[in-house]
PDB file of N, CA and C in Angstrom:
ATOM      1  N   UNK A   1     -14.096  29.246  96.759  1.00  0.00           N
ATOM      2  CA  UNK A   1     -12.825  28.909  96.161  1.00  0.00           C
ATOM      3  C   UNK A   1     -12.572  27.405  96.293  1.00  0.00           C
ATOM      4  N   UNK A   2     -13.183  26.348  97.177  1.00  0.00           N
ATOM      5  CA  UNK A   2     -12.789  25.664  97.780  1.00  0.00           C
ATOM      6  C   UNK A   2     -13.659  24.529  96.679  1.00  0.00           C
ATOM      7  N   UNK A   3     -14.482  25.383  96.730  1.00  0.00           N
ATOM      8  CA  UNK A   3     -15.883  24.730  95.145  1.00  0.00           C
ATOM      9  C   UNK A   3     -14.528  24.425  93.641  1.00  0.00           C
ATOM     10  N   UNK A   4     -14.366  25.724  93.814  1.00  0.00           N
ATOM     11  CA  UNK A   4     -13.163  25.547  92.140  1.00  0.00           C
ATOM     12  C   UNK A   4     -12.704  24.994  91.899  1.00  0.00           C
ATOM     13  N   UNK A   5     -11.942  24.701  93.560  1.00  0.00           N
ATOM     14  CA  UNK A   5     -10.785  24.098  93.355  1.00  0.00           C
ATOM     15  C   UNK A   5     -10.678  22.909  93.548  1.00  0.00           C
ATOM     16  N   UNK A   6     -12.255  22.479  93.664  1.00  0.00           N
ATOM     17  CA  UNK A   6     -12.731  21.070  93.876  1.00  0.00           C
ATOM     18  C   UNK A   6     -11.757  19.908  95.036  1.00  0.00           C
ATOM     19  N   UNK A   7     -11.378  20.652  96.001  1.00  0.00           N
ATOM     20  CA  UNK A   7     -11.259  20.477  97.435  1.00  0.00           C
ATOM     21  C   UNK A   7     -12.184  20.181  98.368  1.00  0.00           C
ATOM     22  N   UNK A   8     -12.215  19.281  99.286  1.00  0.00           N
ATOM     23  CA  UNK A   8     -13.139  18.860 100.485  1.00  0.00           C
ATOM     24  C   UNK A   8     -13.662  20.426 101.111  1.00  0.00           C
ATOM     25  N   UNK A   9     -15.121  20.422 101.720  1.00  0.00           N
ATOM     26  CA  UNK A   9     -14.959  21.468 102.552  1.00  0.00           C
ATOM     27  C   UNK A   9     -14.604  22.058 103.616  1.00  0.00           C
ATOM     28  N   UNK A  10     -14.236  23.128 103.984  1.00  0.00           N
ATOM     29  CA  UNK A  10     -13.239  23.539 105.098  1.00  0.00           C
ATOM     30  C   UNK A  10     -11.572  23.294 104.862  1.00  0.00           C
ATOM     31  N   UNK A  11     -11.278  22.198 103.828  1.00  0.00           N
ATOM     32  CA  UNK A  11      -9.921  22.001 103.732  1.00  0.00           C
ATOM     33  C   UNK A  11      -9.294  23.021 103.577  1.00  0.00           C
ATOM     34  N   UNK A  12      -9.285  23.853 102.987  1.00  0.00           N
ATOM     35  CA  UNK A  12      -8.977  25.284 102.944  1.00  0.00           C
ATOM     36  C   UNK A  12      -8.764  26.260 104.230  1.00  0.00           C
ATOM     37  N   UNK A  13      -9.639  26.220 105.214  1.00  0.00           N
ATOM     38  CA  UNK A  13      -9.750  26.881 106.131  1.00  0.00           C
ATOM     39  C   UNK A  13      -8.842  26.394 107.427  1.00  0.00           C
ATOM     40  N   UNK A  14      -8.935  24.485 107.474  1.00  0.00           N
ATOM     41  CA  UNK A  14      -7.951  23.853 108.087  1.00  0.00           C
ATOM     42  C   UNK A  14      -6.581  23.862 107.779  1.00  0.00           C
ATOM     43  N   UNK A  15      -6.215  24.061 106.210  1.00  0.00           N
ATOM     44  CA  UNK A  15      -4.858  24.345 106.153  1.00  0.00           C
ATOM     45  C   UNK A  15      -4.343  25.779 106.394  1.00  0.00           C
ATOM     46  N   UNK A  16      -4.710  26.734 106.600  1.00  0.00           N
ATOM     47  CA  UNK A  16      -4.490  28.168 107.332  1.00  0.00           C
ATOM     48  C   UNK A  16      -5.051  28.900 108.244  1.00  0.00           C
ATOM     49  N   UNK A  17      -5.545  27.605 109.213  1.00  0.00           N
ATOM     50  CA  UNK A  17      -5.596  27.851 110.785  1.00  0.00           C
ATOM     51  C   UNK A  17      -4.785  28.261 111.259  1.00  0.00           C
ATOM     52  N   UNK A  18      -3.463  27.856 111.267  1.00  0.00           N
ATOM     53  CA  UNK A  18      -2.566  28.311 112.361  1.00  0.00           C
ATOM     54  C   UNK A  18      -1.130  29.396 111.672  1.00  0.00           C
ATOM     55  N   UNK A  19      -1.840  29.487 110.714  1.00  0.00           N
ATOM     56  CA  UNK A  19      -0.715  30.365 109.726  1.00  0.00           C
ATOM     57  C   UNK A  19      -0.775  31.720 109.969  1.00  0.00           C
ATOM     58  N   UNK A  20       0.165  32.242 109.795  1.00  0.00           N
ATOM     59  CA  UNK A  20      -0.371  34.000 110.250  1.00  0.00           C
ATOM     60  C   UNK A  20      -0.111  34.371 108.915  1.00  0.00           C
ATOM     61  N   UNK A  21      -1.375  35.158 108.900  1.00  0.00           N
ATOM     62  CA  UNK A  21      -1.765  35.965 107.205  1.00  0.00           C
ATOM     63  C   UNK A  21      -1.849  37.734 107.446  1.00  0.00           C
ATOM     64  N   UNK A  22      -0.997  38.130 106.156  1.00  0.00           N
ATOM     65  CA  UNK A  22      -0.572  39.476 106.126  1.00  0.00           C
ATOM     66  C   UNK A  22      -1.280  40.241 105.172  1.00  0.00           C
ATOM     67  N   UNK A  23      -1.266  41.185 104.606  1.00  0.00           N
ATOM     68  CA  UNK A  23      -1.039  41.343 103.006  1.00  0.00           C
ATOM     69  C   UNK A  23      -0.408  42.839 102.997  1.00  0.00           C
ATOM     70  N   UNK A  24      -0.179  43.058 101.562  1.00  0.00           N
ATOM     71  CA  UNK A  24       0.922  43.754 101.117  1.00  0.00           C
ATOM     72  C   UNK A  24       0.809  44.840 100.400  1.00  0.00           C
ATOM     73  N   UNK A  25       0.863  45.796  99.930  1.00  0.00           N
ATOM     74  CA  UNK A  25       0.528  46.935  98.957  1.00  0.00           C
ATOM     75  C   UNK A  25       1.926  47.565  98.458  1.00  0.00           C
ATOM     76  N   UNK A  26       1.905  47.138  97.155  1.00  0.00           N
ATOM     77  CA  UNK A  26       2.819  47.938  95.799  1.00  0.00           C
ATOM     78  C   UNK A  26       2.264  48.538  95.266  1.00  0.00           C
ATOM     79  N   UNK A  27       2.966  49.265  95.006  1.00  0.00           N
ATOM     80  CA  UNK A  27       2.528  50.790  93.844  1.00  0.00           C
ATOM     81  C   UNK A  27       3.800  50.983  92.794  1.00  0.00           C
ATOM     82  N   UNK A  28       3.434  50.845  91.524  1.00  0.00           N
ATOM     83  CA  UNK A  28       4.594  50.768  90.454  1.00  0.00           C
ATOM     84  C   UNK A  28       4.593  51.990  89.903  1.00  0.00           C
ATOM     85  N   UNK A  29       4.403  53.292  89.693  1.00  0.00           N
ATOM     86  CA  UNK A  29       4.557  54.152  89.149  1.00  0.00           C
ATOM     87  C   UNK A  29       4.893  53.978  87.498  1.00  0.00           C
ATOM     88  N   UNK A  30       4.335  54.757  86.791  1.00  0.00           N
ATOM     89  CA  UNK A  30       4.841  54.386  85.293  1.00  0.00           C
ATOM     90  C   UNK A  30       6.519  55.563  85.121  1.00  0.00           C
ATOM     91  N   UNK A  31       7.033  54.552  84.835  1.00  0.00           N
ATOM     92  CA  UNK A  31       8.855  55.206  84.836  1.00  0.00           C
ATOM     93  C   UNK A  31       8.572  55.808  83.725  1.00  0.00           C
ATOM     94  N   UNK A  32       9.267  56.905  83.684  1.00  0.00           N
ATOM     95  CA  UNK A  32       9.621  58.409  82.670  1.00  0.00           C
ATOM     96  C   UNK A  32      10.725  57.873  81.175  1.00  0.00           C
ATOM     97  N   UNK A  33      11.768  56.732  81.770  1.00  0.00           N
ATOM     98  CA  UNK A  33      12.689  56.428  80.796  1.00  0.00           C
ATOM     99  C   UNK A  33      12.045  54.791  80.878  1.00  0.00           C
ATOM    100  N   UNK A  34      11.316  54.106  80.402  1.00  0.00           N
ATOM    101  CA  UNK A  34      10.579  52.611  80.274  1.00  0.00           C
ATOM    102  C   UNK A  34      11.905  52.181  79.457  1.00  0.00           C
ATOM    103  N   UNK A  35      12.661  52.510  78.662  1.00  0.00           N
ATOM    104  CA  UNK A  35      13.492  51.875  78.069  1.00  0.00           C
ATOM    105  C   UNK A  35      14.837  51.602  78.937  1.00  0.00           C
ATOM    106  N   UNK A  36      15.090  51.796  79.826  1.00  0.00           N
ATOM    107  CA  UNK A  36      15.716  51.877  81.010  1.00  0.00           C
ATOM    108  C   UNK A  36      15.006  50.771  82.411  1.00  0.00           C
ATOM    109  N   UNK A  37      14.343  50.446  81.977  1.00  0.00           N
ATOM    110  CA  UNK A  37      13.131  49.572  82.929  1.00  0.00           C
ATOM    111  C   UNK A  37      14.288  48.132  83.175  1.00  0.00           C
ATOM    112  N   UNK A  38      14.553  47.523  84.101  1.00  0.00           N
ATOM    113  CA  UNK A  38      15.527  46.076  84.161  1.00  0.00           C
ATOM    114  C   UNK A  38      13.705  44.933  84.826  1.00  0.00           C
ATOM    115  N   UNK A  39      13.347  45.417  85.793  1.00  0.00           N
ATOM    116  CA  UNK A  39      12.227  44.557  85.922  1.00  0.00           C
ATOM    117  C   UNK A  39      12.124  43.752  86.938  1.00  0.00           C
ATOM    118  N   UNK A  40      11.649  42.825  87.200  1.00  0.00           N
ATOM    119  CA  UNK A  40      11.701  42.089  88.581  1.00  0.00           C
ATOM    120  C   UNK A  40      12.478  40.496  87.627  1.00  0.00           C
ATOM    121  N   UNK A  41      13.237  39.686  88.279  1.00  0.00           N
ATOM    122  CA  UNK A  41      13.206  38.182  88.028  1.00  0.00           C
ATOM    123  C   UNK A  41      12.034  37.338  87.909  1.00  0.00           C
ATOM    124  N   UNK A  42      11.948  36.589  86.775  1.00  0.00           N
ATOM    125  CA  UNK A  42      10.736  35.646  86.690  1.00  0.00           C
ATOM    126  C   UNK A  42      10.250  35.168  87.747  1.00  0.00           C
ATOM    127  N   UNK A  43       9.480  35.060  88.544  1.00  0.00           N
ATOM    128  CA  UNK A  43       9.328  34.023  90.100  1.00  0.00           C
ATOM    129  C   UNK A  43       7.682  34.014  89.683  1.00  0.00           C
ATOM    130  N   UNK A  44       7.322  32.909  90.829  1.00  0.00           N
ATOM    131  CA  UNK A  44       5.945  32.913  90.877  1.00  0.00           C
ATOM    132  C   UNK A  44       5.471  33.067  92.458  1.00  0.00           C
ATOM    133  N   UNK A  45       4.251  33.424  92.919  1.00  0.00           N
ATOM    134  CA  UNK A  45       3.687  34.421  93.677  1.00  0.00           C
ATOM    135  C   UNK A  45       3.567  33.015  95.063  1.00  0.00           C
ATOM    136  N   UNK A  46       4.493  33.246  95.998  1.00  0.00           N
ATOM    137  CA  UNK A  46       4.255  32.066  97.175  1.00  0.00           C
ATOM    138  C   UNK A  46       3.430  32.371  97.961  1.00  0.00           C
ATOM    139  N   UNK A  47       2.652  33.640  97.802  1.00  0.00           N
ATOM    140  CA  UNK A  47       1.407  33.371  98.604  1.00  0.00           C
ATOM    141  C   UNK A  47       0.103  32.599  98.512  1.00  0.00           C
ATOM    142  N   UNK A  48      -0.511  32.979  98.912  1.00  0.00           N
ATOM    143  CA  UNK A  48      -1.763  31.965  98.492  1.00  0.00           C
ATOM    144  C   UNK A  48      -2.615  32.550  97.595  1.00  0.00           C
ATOM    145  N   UNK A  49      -2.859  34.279  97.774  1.00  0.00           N
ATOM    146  CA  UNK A  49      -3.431  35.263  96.577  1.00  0.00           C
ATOM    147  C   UNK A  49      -3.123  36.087  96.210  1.00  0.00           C
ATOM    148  N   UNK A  50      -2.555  36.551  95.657  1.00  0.00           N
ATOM    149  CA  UNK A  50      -2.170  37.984  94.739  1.00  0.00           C
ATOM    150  C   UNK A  50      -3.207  38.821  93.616  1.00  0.00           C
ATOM    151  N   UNK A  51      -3.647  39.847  94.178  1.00  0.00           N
ATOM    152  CA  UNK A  51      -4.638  40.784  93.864  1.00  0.00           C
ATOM    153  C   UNK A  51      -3.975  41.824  92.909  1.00  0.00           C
ATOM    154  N   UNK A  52      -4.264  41.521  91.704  1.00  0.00           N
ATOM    155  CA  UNK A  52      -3.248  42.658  90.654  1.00  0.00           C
ATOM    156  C   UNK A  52      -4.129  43.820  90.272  1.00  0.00           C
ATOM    157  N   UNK A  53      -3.940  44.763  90.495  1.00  0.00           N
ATOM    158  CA  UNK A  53      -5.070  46.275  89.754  1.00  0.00           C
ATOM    159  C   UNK A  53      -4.234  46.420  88.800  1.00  0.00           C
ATOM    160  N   UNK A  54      -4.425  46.381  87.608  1.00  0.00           N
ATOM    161  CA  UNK A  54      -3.977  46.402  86.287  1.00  0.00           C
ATOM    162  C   UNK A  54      -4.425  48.479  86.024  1.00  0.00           C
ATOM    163  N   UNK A  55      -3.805  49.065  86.228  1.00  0.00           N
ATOM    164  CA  UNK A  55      -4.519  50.554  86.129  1.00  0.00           C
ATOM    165  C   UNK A  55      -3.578  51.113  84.979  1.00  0.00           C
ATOM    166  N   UNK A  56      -3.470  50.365  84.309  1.00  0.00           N
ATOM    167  CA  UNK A  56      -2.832  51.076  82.918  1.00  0.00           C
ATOM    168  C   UNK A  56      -3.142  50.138  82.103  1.00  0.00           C
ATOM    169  N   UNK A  57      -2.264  50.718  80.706  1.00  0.00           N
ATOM    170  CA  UNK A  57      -2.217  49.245  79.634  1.00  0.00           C
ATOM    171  C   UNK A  57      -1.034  48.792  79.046  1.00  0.00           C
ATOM    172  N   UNK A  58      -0.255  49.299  80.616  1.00  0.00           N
ATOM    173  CA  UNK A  58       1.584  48.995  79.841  1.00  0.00           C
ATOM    174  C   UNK A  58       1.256  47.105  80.327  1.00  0.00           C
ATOM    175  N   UNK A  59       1.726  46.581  79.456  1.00  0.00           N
ATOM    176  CA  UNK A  59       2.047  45.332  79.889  1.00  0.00           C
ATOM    177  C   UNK A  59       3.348  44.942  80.458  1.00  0.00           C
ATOM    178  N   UNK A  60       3.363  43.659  81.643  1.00  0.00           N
ATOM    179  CA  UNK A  60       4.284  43.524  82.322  1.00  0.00           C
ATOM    180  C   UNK A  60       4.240  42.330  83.096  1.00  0.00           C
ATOM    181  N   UNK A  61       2.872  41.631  82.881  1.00  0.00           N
ATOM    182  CA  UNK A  61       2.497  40.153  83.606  1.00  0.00           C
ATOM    183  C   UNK A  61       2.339  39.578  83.424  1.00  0.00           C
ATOM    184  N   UNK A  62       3.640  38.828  83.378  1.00  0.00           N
ATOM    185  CA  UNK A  62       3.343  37.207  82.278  1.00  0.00           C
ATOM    186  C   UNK A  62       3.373  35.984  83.470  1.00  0.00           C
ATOM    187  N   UNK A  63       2.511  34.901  82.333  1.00  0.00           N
ATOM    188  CA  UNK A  63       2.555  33.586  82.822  1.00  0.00           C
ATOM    189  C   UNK A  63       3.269  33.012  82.363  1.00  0.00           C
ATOM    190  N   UNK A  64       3.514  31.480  83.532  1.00  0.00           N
ATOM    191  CA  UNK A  64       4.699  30.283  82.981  1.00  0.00           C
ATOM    192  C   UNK A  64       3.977  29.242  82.155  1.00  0.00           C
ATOM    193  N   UNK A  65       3.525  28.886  80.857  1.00  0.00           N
ATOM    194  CA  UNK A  65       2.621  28.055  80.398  1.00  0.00           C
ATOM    195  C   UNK A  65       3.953  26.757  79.566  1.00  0.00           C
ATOM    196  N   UNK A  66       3.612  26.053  79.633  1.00  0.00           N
ATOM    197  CA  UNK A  66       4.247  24.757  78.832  1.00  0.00           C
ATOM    198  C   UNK A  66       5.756  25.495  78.681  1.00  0.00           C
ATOM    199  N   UNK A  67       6.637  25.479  79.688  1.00  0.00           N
ATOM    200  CA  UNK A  67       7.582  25.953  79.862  1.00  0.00           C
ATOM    201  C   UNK A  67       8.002  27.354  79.093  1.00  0.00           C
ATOM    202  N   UNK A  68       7.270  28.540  78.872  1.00  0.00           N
ATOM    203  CA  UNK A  68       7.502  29.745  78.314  1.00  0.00           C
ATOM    204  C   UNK A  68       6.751  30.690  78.705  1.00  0.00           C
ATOM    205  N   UNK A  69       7.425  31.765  79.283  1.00  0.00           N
ATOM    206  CA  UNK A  69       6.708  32.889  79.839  1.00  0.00           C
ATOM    207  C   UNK A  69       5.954  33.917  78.629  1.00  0.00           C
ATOM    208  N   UNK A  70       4.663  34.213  79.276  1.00  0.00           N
ATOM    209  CA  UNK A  70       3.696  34.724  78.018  1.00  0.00           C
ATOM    210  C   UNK A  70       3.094  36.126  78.525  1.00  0.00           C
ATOM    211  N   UNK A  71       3.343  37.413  77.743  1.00  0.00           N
ATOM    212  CA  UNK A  71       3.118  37.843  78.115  1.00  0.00           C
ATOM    213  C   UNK A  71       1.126  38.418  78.061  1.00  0.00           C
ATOM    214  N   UNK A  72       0.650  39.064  78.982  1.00  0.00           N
ATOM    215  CA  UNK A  72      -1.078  38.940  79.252  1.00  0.00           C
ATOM    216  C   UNK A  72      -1.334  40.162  78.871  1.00  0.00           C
ATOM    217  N   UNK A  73      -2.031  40.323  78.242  1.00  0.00           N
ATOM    218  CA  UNK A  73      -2.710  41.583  77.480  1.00  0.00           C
ATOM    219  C   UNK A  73      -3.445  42.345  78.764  1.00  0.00           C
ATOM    220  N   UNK A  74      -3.119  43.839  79.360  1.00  0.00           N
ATOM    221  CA  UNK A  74      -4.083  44.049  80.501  1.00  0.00           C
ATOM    222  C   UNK A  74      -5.160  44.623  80.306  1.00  0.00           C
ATOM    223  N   UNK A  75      -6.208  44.311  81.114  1.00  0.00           N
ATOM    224  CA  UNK A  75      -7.424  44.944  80.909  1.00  0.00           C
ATOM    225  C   UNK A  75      -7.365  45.905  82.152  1.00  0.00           C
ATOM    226  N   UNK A  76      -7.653  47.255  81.423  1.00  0.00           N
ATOM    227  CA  UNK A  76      -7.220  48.523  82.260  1.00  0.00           C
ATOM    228  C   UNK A  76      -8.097  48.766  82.782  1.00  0.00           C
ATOM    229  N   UNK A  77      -7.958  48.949  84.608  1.00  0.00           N
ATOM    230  CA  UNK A  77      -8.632  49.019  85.461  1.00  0.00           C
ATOM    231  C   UNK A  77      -9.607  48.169  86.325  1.00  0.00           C
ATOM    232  N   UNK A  78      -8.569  46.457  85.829  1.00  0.00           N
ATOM    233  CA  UNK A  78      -9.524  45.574  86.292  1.00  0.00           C
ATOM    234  C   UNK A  78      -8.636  45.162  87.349  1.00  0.00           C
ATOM    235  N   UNK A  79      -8.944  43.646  87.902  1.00  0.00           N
ATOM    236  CA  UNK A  79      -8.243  43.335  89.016  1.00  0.00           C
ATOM    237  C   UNK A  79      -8.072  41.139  88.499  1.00  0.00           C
ATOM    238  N   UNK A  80      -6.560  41.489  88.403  1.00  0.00           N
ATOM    239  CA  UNK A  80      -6.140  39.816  88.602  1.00  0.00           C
ATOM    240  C   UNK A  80      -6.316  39.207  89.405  1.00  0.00           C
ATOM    241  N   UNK A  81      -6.727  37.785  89.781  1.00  0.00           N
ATOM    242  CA  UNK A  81      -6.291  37.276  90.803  1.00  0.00           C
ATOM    243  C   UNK A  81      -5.459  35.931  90.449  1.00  0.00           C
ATOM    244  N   UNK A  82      -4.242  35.818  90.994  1.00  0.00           N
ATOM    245  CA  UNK A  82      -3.152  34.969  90.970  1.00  0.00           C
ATOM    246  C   UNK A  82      -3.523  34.027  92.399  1.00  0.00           C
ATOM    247  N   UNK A  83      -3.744  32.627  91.502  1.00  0.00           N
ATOM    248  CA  UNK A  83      -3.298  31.576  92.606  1.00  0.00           C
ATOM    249  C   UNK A  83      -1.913  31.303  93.122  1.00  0.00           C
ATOM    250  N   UNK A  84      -1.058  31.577  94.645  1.00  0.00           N
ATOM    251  CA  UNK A  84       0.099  31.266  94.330  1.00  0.00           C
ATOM    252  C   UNK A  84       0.078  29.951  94.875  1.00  0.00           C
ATOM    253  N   UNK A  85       1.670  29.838  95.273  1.00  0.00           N
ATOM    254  CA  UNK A  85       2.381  28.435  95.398  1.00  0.00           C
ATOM    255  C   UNK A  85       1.181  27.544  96.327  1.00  0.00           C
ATOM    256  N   UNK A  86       1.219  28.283  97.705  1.00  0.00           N
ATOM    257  CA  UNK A  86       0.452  27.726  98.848  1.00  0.00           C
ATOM    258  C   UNK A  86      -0.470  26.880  98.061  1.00  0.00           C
ATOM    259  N   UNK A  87      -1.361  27.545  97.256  1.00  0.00           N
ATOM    260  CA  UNK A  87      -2.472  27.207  97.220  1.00  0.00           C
ATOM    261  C   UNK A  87      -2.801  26.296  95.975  1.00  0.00           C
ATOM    262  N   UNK A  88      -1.204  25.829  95.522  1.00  0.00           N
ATOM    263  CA  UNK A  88      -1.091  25.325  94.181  1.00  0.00           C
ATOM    264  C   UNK A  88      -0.538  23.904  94.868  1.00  0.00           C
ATOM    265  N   UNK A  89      -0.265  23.824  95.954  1.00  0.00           N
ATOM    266  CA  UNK A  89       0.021  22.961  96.855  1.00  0.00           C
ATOM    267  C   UNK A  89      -1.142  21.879  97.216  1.00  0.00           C
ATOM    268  N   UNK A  90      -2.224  22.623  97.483  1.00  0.00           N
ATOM    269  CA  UNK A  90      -3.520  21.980  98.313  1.00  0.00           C
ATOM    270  C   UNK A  90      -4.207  21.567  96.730  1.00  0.00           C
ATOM    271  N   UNK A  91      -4.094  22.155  95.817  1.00  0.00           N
ATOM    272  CA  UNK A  91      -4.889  21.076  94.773  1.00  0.00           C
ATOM    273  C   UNK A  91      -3.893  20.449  94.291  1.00  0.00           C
TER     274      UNK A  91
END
């Protein structure tokens, strides 16, 4: 990652030495009334990775590109990975 992101080596590893790292598991269920759906607030992901399993083909995950949120066509049964803030920081 550290290659990609065309960062020194180890810089990566030195900036979350002393950080304590968690992770998280959601499960969205597909809702019965979708037209009834309100949704989460636009935000972007302050961790450092966010691992999306796309296991349907309802769409629902958009990006912020040249100031307008877009929504991403899913490819069913694959897996996103979202750079967040942290790590939007170090490049």
């Amino acid at each position: 990652m550290e290659k990609a992101l065309k960062v020194e080596p180890n810089e990566m590893l030195e900036s979350f030495d002393d950080i304590n790292q968690s992770m998280r598991f959601n499960y969205y269920p597909p809702c019965p009334q979708p037209e009834n759906v309100i949704g989460l607030n636009p935000h972007s992901d302050a961790a450092a990775l966010t691992i999306l399993l796309q296991a349907s083909d309802i769409e629902g995950l958009q990006i912020r590109k040249d100031g307008q949120w877009i929504s991403i066509k899913p490819l069913t049964n694959a897996f996103v990975i979202n750079i967040g803030d942290i790590l939007e920081v170090i490049d």
